[in-house]
PDB file of N, CA and C in Angstrom:
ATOM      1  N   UNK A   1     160.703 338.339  40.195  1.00  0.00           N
ATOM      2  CA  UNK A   1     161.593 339.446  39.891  1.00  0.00           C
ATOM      3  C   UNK A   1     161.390 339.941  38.460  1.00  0.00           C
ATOM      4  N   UNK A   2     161.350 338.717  37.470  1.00  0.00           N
ATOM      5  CA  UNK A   2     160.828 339.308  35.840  1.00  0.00           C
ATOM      6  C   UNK A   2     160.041 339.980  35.593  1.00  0.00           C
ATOM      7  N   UNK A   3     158.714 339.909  36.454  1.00  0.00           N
ATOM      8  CA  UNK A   3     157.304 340.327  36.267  1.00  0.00           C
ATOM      9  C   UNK A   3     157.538 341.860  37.213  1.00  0.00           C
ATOM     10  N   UNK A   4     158.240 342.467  37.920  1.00  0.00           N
ATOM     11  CA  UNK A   4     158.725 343.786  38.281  1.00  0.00           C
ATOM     12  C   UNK A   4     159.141 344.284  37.207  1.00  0.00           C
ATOM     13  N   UNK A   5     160.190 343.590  36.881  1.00  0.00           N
ATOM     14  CA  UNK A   5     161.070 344.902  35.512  1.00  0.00           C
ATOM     15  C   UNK A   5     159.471 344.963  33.912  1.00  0.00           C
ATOM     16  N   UNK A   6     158.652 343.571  34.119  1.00  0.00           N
ATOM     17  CA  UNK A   6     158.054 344.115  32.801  1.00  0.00           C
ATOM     18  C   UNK A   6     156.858 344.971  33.243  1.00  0.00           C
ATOM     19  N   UNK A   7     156.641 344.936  34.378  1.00  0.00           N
ATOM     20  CA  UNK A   7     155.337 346.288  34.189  1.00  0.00           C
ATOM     21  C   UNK A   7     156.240 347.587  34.815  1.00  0.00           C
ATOM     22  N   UNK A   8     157.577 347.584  34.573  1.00  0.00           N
ATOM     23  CA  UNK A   8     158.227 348.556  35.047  1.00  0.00           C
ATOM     24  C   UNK A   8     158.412 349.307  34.198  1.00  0.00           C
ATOM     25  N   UNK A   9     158.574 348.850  32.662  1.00  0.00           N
ATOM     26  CA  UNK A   9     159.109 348.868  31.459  1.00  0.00           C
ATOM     27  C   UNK A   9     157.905 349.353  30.898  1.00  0.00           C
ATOM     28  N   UNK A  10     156.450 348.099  31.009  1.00  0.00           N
ATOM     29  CA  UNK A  10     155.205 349.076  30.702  1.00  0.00           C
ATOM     30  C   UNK A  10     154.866 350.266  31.214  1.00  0.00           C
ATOM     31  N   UNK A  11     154.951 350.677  32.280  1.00  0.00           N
ATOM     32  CA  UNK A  11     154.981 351.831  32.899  1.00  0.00           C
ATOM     33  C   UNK A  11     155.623 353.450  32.213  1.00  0.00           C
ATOM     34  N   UNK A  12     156.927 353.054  32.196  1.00  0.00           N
ATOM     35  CA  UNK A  12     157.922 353.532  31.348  1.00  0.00           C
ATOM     36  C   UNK A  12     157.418 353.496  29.972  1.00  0.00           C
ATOM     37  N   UNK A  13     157.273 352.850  29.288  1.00  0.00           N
ATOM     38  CA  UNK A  13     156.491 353.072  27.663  1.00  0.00           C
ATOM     39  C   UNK A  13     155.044 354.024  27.518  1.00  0.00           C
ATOM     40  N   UNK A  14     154.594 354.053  28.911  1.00  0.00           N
ATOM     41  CA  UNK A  14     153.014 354.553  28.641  1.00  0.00           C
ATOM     42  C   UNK A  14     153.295 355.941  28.892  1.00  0.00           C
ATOM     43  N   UNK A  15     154.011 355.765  30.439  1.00  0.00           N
ATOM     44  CA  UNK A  15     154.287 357.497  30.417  1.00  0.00           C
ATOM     45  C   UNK A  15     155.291 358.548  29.388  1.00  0.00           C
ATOM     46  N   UNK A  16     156.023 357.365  28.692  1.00  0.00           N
ATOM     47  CA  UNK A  16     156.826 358.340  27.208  1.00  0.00           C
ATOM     48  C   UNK A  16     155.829 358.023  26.253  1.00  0.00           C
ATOM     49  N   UNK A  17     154.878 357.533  26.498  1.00  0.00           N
ATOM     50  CA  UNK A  17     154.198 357.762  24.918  1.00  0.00           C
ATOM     51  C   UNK A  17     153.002 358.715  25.690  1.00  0.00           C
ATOM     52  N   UNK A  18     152.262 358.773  26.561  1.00  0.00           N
ATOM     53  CA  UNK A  18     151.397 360.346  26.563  1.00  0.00           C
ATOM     54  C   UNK A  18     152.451 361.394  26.701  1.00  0.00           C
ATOM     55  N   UNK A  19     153.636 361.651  26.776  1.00  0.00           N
ATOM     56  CA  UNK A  19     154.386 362.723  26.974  1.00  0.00           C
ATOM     57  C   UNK A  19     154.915 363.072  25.705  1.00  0.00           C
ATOM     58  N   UNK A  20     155.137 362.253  24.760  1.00  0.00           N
ATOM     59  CA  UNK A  20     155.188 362.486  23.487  1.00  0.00           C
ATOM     60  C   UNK A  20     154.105 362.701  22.671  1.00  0.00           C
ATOM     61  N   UNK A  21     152.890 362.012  23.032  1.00  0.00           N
ATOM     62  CA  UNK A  21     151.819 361.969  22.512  1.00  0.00           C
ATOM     63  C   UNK A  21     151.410 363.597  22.376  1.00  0.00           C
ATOM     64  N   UNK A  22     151.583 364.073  23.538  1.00  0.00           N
ATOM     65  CA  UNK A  22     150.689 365.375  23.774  1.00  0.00           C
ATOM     66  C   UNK A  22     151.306 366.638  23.487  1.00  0.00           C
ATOM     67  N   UNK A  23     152.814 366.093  23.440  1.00  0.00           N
ATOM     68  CA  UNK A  23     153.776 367.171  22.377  1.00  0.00           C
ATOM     69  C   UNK A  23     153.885 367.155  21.001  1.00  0.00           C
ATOM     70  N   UNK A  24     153.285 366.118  20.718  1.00  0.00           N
ATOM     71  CA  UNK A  24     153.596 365.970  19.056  1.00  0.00           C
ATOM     72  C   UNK A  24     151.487 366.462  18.848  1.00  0.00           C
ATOM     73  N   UNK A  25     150.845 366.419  19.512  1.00  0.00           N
ATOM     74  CA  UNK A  25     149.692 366.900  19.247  1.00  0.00           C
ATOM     75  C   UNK A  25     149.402 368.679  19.435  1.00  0.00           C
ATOM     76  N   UNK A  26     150.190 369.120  20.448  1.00  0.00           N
ATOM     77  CA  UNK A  26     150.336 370.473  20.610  1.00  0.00           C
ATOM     78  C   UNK A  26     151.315 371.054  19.590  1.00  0.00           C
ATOM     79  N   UNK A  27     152.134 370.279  18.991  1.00  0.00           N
ATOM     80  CA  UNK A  27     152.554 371.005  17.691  1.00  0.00           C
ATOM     81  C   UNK A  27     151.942 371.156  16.503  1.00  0.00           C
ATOM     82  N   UNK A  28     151.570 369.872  16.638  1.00  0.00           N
ATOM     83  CA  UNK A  28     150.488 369.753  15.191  1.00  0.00           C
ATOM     84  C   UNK A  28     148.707 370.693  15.095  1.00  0.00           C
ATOM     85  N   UNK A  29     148.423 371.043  16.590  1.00  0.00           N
ATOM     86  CA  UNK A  29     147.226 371.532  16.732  1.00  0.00           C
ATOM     87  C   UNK A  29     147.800 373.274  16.641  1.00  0.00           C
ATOM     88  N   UNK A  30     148.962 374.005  16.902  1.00  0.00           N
ATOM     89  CA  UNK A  30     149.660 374.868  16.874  1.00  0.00           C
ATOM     90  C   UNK A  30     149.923 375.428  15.073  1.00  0.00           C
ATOM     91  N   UNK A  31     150.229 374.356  14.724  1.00  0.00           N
ATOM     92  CA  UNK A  31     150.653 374.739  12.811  1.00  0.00           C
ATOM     93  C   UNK A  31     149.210 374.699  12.283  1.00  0.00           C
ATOM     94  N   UNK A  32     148.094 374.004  12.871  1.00  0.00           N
ATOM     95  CA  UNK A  32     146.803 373.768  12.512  1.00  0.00           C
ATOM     96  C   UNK A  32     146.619 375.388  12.344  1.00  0.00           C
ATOM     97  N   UNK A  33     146.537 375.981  13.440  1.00  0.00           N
ATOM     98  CA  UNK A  33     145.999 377.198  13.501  1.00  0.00           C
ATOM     99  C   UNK A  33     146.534 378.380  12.866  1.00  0.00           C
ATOM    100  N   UNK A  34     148.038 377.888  12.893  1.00  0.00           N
ATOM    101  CA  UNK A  34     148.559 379.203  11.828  1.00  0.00           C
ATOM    102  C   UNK A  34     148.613 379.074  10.721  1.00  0.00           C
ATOM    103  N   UNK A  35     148.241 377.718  10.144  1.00  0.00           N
ATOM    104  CA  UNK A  35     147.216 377.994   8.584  1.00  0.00           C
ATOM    105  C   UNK A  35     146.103 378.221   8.284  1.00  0.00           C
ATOM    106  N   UNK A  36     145.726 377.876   9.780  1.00  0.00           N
ATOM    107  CA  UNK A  36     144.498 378.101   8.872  1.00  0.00           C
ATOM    108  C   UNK A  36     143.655 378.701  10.250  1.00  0.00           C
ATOM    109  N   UNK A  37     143.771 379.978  10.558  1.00  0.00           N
ATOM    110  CA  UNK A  37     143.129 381.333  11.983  1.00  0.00           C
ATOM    111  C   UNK A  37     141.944 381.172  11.520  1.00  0.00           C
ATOM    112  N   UNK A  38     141.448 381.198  13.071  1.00  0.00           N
ATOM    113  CA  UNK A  38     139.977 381.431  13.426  1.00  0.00           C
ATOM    114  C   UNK A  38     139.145 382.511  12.822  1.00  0.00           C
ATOM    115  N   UNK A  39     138.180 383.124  12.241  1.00  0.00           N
ATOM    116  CA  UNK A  39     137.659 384.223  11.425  1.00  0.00           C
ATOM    117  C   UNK A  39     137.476 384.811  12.694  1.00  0.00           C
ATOM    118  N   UNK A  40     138.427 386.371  12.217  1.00  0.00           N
ATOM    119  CA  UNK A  40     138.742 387.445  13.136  1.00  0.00           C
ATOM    120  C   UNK A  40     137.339 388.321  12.742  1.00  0.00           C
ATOM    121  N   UNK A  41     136.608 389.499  13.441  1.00  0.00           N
ATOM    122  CA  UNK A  41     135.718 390.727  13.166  1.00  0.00           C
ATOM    123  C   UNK A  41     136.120 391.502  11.598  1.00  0.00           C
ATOM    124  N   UNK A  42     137.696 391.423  11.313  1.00  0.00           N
ATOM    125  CA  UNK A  42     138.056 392.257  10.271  1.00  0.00           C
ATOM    126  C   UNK A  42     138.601 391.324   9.210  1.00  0.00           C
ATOM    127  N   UNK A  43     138.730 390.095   9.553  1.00  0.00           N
ATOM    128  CA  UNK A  43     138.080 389.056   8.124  1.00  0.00           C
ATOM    129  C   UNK A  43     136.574 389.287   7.972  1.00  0.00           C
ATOM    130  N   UNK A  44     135.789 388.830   8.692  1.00  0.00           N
ATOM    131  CA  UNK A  44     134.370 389.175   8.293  1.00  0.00           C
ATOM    132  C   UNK A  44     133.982 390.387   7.769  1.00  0.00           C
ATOM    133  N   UNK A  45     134.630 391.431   8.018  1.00  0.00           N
ATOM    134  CA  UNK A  45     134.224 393.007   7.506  1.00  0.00           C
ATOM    135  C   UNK A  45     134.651 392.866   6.111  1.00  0.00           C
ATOM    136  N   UNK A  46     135.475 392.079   5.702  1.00  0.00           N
ATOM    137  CA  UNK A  46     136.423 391.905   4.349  1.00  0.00           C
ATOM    138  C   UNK A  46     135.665 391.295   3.650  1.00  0.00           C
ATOM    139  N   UNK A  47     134.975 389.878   4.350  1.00  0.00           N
ATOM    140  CA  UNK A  47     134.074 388.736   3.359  1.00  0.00           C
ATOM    141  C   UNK A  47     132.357 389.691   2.946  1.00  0.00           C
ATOM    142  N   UNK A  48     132.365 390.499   4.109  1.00  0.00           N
ATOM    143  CA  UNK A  48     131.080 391.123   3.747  1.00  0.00           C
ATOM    144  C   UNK A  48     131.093 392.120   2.748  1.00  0.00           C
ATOM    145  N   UNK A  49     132.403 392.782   2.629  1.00  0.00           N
ATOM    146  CA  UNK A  49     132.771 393.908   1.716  1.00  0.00           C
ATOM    147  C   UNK A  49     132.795 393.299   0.555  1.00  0.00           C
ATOM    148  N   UNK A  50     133.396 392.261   0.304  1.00  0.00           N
ATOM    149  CA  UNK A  50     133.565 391.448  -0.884  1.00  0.00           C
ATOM    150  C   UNK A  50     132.738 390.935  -1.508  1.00  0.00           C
ATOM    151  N   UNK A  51     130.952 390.923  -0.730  1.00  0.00           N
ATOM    152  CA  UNK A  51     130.182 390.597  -1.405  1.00  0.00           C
ATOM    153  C   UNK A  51     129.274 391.079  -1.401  1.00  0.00           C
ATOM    154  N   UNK A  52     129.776 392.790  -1.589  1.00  0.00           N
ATOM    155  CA  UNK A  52     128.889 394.432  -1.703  1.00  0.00           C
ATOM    156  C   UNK A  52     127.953 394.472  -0.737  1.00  0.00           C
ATOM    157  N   UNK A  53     128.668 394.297   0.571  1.00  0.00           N
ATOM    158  CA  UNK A  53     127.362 394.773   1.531  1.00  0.00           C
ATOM    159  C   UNK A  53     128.834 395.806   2.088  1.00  0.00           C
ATOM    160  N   UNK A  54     127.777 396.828   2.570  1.00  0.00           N
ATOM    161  CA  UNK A  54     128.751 398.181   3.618  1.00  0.00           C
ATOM    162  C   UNK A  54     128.593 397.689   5.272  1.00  0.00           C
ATOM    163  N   UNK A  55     129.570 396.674   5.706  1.00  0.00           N
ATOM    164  CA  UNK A  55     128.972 396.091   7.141  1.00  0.00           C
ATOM    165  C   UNK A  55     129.070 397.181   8.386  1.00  0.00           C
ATOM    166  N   UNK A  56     128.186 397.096   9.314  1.00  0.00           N
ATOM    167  CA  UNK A  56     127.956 398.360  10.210  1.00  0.00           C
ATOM    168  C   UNK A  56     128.007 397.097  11.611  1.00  0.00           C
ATOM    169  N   UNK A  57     129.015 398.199  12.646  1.00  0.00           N
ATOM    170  CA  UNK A  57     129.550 397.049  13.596  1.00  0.00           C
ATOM    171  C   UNK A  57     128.954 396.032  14.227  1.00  0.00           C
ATOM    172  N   UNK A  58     127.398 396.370  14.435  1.00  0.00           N
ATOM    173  CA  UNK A  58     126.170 395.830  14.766  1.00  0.00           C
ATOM    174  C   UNK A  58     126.324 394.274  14.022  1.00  0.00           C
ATOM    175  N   UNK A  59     125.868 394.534  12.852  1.00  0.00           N
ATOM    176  CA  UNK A  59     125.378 393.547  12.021  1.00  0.00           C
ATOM    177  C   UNK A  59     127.158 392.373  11.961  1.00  0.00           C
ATOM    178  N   UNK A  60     128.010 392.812  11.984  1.00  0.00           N
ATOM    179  CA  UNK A  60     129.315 392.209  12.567  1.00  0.00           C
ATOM    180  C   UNK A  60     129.180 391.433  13.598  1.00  0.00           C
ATOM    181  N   UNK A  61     128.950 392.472  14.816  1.00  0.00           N
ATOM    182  CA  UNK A  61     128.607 391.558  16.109  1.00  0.00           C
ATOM    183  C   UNK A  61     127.593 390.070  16.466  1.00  0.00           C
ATOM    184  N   UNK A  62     126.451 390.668  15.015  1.00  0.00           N
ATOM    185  CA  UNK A  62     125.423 389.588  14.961  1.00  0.00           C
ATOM    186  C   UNK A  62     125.947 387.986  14.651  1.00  0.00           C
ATOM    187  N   UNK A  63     126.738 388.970  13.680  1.00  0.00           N
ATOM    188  CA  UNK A  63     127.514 387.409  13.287  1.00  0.00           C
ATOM    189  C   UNK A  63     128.423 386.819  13.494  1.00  0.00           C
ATOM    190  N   UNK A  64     129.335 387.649  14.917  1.00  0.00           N
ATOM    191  CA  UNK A  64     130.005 387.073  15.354  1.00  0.00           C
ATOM    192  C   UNK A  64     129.598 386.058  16.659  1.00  0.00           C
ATOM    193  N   UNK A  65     128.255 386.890  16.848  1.00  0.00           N
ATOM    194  CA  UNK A  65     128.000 386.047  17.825  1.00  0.00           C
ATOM    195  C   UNK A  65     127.181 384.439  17.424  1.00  0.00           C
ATOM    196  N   UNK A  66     126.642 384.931  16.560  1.00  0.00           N
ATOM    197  CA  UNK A  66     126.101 383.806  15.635  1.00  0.00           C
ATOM    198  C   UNK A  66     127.368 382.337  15.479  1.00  0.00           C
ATOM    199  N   UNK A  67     127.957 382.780  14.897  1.00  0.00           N
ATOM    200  CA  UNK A  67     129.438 381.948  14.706  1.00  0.00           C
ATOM    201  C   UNK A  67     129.524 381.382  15.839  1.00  0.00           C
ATOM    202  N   UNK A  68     129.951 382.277  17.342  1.00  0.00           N
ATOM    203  CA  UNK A  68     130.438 381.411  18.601  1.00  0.00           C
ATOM    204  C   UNK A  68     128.876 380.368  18.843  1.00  0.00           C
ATOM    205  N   UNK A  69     128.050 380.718  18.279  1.00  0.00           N
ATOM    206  CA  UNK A  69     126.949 379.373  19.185  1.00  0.00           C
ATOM    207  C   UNK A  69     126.972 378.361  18.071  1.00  0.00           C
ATOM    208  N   UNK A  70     127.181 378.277  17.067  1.00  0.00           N
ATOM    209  CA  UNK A  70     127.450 377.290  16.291  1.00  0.00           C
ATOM    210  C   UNK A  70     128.610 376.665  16.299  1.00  0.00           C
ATOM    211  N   UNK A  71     129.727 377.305  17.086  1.00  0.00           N
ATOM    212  CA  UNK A  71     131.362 376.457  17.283  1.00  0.00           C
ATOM    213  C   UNK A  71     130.365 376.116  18.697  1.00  0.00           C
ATOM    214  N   UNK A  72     130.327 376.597  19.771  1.00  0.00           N
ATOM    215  CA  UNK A  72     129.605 376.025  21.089  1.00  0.00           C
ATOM    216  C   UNK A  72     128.489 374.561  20.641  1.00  0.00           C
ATOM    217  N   UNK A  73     127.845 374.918  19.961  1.00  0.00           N
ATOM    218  CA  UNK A  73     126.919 373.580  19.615  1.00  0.00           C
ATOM    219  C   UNK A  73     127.813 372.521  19.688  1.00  0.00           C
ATOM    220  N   UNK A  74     128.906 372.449  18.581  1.00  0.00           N
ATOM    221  CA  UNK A  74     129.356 371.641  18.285  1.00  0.00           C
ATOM    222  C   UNK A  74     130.635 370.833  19.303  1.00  0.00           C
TER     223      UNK A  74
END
C-alpha cells in the first residue's frame, strides 16, 4: 500500500514540475525577446544607414536572407 502512495506522489511531483517548468520557461523566453527583438528589415536599413551606405531593398533582402541561413545552420 506504501509503495502506491510513493510513486503516486512521484508522479504528482514530475507532472507539477514540467508544468511549471515550461511556464516559468515561456516567461522567461517571452521577456528574452522583448529585450532584446530579432533584427527587423528596418533595423538593418538603420545599421546600414549608420554606416554611410544608401541601402536599396535588394541588397536588404540579401542580407536578410543571409541572416535566416546562418540562424538555420545553427
Amino acid at each position: 500500500m506504501s509503495t502506491i502512495w510513493v510513486v503516486l506522489i512521484a508522479l504528482a511531483a514530475l507532472v507539477l514540475g514540467l508544468v511549471g517548468g515550461f511556464f516559468i520557461a515561456r516567461k522567461t523566453m517571452m521577456n528574452y525577446m522583448k529585450k532584446n527583438p530579432p533584427i527587423n528589415e528596418q533595423m538593418l536599413r538603420v545599421m546600414m544607414m549608420q554606416m554611410g551606405q544608401n541601402p536599396s531593398q535588394k541588397k536588404i533582402n540579401q542580407m536578410m536572407k543571409a541572416m535566416q541561413k546562418q540562424q538555420d545552420k545553427k
